[in-house]
N, C-alpha and C. Protein backbone atom coordinates (compact mmCIF):
# COMPACT_ATOMS: atom_id res chain seq x y z
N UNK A 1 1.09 -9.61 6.51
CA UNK A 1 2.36 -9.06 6.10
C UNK A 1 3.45 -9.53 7.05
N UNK A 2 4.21 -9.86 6.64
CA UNK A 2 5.46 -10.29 7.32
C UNK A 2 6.22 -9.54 8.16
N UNK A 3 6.62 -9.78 9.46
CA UNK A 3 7.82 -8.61 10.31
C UNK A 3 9.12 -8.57 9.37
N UNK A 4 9.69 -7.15 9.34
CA UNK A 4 10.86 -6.91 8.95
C UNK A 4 12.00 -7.41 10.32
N UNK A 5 12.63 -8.08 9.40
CA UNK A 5 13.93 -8.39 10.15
C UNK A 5 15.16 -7.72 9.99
N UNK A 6 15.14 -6.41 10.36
CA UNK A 6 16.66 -5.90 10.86
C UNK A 6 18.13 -6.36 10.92
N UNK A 7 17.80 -7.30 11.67
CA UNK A 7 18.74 -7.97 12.34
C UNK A 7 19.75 -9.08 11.78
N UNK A 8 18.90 -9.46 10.59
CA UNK A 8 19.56 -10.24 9.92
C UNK A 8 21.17 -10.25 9.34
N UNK A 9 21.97 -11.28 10.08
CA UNK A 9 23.56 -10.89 9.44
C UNK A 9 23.55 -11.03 8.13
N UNK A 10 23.16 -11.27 7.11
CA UNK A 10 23.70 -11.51 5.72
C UNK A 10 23.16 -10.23 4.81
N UNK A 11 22.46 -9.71 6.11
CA UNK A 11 21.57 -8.27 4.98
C UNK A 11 22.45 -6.95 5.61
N UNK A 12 23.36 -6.50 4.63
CA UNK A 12 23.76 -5.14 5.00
C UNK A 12 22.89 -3.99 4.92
N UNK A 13 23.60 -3.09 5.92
CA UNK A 13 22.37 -1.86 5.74
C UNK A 13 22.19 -1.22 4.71
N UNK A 14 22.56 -1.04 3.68
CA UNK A 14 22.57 -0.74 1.89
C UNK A 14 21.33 -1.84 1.56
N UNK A 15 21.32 -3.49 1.54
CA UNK A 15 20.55 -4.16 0.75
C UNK A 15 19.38 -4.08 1.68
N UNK A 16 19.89 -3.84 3.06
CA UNK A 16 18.29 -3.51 3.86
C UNK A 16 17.65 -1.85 3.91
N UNK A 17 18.12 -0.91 3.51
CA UNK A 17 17.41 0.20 2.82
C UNK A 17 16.89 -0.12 1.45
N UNK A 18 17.57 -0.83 0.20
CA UNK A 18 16.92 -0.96 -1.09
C UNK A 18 15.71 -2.02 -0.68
N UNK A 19 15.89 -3.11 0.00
CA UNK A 19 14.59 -3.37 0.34
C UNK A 19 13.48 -3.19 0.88
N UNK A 20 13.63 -2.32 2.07
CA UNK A 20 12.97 -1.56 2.48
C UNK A 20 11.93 -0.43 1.35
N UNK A 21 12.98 0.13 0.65
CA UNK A 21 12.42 1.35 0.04
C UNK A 21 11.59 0.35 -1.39
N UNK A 22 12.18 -0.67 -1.86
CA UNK A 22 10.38 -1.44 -2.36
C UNK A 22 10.04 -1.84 -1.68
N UNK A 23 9.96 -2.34 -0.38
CA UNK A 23 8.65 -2.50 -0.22
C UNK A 23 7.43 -1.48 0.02
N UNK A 24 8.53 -0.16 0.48
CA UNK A 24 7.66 0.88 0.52
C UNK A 24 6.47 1.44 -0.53
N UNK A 25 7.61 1.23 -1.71
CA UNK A 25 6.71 1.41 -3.02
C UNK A 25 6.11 0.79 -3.32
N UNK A 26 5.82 -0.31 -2.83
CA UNK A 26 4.84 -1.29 -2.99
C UNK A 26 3.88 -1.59 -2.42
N UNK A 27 3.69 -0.81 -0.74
CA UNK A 27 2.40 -0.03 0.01
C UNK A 27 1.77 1.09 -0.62
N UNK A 28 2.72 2.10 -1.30
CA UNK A 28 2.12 3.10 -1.67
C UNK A 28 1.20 2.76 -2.85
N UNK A 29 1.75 2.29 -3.47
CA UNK A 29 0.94 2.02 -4.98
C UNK A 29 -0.33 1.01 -4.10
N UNK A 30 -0.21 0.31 -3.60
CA UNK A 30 -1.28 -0.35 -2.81
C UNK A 30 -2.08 0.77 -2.59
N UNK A 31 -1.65 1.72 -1.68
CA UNK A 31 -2.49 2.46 -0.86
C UNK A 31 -3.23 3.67 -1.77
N UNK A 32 -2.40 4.36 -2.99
CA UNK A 32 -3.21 4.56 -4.10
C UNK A 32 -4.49 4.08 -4.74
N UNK A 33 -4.50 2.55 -5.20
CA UNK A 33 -5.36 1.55 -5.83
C UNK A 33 -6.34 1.72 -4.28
N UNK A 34 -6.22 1.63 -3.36
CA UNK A 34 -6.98 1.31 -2.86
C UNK A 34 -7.82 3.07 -2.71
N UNK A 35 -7.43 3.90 -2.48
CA UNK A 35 -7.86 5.33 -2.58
C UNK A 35 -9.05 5.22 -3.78
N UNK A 36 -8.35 4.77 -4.64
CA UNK A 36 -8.68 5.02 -6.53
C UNK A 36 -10.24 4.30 -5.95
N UNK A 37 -10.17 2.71 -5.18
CA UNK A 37 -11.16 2.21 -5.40
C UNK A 37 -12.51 2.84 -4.22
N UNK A 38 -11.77 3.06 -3.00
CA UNK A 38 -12.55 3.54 -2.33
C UNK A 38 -13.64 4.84 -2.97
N UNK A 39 -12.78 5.63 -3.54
CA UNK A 39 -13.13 6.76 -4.32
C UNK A 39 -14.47 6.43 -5.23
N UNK A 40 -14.07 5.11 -6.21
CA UNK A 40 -15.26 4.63 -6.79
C UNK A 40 -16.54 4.44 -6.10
N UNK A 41 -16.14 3.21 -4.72
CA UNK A 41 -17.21 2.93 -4.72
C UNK A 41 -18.28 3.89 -3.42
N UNK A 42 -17.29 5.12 -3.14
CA UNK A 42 -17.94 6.10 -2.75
C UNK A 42 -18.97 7.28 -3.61
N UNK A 43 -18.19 7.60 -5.10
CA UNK A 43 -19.33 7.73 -5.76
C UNK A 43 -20.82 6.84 -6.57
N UNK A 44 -20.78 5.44 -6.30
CA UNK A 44 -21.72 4.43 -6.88
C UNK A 44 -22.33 4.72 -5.47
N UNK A 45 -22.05 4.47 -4.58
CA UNK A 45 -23.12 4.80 -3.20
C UNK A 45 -23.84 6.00 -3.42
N UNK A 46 -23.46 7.30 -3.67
CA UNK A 46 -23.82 8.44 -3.72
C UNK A 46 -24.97 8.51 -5.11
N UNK A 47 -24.89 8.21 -5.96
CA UNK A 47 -25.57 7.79 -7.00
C UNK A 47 -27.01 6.95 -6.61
N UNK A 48 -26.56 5.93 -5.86
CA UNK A 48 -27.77 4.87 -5.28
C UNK A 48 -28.59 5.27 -4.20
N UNK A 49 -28.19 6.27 -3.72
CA UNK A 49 -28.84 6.92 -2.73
C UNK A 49 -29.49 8.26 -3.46
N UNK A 50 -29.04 9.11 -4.51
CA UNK A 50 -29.88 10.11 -5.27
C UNK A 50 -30.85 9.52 -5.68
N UNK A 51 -30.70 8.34 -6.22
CA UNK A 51 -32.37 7.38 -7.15
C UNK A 51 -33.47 7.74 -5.85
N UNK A 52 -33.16 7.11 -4.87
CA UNK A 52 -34.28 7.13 -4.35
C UNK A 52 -34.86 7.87 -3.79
């Protein structure tokens, strides 16, 4: 993932909060999907371990 650059003169603090705030939304939904999947493949473990 790339460092955020602050500092940048051509980015006002308005277009550097709206960018900021997607990219935020765009960890979260990451970090969801990844919940969602962890979640899965925590119940297929749990399953594979009752068989035996």
């Amino acid at each position: 993932m790339k460092k955020s650059d602050s500092n940048t003169p051509k980015e006002t603090p308005e277009e550097e909060l709206k960018r900021l705030r997607k990219e935020n939304s765009k960890l979260k939904a990451q970090k969801e999907a990844d919940k969602a999947k962890i979640s899965d493949l925590k119940k297929e473990l749990k399953k594979k371990t009752c068989r035996q």
